[in-house]
N, C-alpha and C. Protein backbone atom coordinates (compact mmCIF):
# COMPACT_ATOMS: atom_id res chain seq x y z
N UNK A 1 78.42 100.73 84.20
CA UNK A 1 77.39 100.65 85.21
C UNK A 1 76.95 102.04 85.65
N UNK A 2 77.98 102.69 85.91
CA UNK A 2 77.37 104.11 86.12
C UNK A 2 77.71 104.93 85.30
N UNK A 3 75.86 105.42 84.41
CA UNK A 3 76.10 105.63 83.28
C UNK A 3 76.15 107.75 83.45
N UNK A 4 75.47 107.83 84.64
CA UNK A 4 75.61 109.72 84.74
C UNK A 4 77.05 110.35 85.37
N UNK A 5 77.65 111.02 85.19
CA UNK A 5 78.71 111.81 85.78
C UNK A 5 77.99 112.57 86.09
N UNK A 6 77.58 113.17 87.21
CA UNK A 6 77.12 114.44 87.60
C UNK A 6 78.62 115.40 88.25
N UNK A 7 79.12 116.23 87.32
CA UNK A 7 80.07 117.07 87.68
C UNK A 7 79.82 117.85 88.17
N UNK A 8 78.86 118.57 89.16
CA UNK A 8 78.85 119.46 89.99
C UNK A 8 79.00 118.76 91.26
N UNK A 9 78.74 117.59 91.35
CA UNK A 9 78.90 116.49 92.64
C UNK A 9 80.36 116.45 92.78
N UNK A 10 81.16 115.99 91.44
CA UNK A 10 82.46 115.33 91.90
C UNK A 10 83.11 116.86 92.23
N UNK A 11 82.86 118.21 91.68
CA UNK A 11 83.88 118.85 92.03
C UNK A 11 83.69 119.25 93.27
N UNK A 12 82.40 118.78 94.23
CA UNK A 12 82.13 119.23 95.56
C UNK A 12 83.19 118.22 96.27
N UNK A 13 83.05 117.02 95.91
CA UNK A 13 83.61 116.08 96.71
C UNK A 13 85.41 116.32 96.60
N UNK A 14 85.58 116.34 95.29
CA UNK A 14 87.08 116.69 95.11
C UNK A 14 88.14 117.46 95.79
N UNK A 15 87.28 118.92 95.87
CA UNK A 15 88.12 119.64 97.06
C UNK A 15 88.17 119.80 98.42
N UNK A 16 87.41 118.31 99.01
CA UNK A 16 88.04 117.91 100.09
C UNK A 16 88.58 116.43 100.24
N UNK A 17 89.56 116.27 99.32
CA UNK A 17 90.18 114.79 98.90
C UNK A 17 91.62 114.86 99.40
N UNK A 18 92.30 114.63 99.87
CA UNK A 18 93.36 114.59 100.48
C UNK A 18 93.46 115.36 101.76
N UNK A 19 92.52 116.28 102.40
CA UNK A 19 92.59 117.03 103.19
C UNK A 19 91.90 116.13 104.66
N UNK A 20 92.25 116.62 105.79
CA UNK A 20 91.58 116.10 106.89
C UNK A 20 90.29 116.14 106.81
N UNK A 21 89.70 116.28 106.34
CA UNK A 21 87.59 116.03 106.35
C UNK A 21 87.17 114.88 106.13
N UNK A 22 86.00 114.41 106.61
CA UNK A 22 85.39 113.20 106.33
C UNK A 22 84.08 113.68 105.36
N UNK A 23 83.99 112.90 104.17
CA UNK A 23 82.59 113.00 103.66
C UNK A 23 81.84 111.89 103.50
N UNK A 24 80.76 112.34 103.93
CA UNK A 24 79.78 111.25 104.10
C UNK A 24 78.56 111.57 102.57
N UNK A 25 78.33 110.72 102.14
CA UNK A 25 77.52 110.81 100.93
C UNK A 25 75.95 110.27 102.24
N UNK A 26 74.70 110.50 101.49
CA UNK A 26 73.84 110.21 102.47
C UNK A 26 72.78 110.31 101.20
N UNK A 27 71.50 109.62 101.11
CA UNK A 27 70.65 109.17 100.37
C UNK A 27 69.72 108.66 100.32
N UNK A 28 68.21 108.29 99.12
CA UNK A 28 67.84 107.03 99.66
C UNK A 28 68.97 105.97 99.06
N UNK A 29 68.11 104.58 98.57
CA UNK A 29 68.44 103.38 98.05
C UNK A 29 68.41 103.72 96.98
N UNK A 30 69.67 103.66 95.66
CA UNK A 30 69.71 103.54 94.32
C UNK A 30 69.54 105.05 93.93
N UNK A 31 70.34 105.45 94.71
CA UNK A 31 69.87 107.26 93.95
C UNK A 31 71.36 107.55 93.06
N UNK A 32 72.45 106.33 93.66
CA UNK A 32 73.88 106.98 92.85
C UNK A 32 75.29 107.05 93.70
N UNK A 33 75.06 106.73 94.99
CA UNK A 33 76.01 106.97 95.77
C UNK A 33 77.34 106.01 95.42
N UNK A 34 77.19 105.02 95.27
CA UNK A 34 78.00 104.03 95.11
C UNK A 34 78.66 104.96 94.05
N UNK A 35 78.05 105.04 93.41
CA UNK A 35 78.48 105.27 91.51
C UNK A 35 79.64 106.13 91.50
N UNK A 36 78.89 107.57 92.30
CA UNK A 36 79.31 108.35 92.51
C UNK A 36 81.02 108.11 92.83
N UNK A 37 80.96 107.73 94.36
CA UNK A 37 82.78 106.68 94.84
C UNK A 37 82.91 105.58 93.91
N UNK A 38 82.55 105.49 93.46
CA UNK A 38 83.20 104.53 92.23
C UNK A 38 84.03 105.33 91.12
N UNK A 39 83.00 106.69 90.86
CA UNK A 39 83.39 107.38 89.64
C UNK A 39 84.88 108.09 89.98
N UNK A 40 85.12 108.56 91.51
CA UNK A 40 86.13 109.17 91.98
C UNK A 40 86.96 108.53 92.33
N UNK A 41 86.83 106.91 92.40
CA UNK A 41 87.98 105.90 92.42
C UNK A 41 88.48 106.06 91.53
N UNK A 42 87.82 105.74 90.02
CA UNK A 42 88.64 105.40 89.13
C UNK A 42 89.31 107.00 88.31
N UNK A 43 88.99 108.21 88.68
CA UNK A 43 89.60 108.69 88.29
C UNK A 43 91.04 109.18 89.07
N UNK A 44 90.53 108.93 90.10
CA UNK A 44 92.51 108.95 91.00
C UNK A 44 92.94 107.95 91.24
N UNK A 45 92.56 107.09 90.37
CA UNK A 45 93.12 105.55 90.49
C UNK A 45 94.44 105.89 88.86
N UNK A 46 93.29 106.68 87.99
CA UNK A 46 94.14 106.94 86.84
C UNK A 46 95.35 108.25 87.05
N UNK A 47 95.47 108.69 88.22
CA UNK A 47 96.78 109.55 88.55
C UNK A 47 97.41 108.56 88.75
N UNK A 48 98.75 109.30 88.67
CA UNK A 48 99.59 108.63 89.19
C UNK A 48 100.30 108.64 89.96
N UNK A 49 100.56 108.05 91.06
CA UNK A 49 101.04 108.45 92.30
C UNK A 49 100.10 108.57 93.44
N UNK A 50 98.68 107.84 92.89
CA UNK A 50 97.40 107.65 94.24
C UNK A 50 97.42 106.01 94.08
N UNK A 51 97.15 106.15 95.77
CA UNK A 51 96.87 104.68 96.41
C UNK A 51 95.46 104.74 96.74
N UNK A 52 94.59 103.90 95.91
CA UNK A 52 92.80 103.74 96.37
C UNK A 52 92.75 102.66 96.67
N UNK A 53 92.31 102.51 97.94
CA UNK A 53 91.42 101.66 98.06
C UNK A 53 90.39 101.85 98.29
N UNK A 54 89.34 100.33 97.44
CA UNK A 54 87.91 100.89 97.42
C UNK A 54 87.00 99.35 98.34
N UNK A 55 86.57 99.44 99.16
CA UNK A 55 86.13 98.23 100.08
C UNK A 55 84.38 98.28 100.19
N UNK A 56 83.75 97.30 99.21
CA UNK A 56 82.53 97.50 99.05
C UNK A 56 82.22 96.17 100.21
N UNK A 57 81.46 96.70 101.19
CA UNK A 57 81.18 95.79 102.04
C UNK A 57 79.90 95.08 101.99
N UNK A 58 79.06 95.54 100.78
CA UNK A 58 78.09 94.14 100.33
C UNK A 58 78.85 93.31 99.80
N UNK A 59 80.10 92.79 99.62
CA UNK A 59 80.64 91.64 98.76
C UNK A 59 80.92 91.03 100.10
N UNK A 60 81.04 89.78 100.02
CA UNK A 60 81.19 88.86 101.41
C UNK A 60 83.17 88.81 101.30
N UNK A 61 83.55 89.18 100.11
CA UNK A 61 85.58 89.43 100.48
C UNK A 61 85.80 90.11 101.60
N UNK A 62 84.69 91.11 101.88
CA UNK A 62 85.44 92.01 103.13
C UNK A 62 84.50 92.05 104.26
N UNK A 63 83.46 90.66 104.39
CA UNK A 63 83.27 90.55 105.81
C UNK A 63 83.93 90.08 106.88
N UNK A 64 85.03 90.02 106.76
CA UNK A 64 86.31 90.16 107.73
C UNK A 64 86.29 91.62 108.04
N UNK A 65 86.49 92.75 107.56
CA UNK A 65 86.20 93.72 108.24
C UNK A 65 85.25 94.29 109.28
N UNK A 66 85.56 94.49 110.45
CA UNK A 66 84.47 94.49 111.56
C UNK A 66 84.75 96.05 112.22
N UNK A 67 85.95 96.18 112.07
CA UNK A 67 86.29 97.89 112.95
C UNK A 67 87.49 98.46 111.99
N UNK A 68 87.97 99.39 112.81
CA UNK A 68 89.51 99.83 112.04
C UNK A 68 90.20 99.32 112.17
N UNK A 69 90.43 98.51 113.17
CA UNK A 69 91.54 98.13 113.28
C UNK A 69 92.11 96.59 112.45
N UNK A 70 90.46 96.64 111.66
CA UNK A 70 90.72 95.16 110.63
C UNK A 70 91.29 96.20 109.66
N UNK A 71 91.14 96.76 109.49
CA UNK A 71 91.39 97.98 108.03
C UNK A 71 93.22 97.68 107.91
C-alpha cells in the first residue's frame, strides 16, 4: 500500500523515537502520513525487543478509545 519510502522523512522522524518529544506529522488529505507511521511501525516492529502499537482510529475496533485513559 505504501508504495514511496521517502528516507529523508523517516530519518527526521527516527531520531526522535524513544526520546521524550512528541511528533506530530501534519498535512493535507492523502499526501502520505499514514504511510509514513505505518512505514516506521513496521520497521521497529522488525527489531527486536520493540513494543508497537499502532491504533488507526478510522477502523470502528478502536472507537472505544475516547481519552488516555482508554489507552
Amino acid at each position: 500500500m505504501c508504495g514511496i519510502i521517502r528516507r529523508s522523512y523517516l530519518d527526521k522522524i527516527e531520531k526522535y523515537i524513544g526520546k521524550e518529544t512528541i511528533i506530530v506529522l501534519v498535512g493535507q488529505r492523502r499526501v502520505g502520513k499514514s504511510c509514513m507511521l505505518q512505514i516506521v511501525r513496521n520497521q521497529k516492529m522488525s527489531d527486536s525487543g520493540n513494543n508497537v502499537i499502532f491504533i488507526d482510529k478510522e477502523k470502528r475496533e478502536f472507537d472505544n478509545i475516547k481519552n488516555y485513559n482508554d489507552l
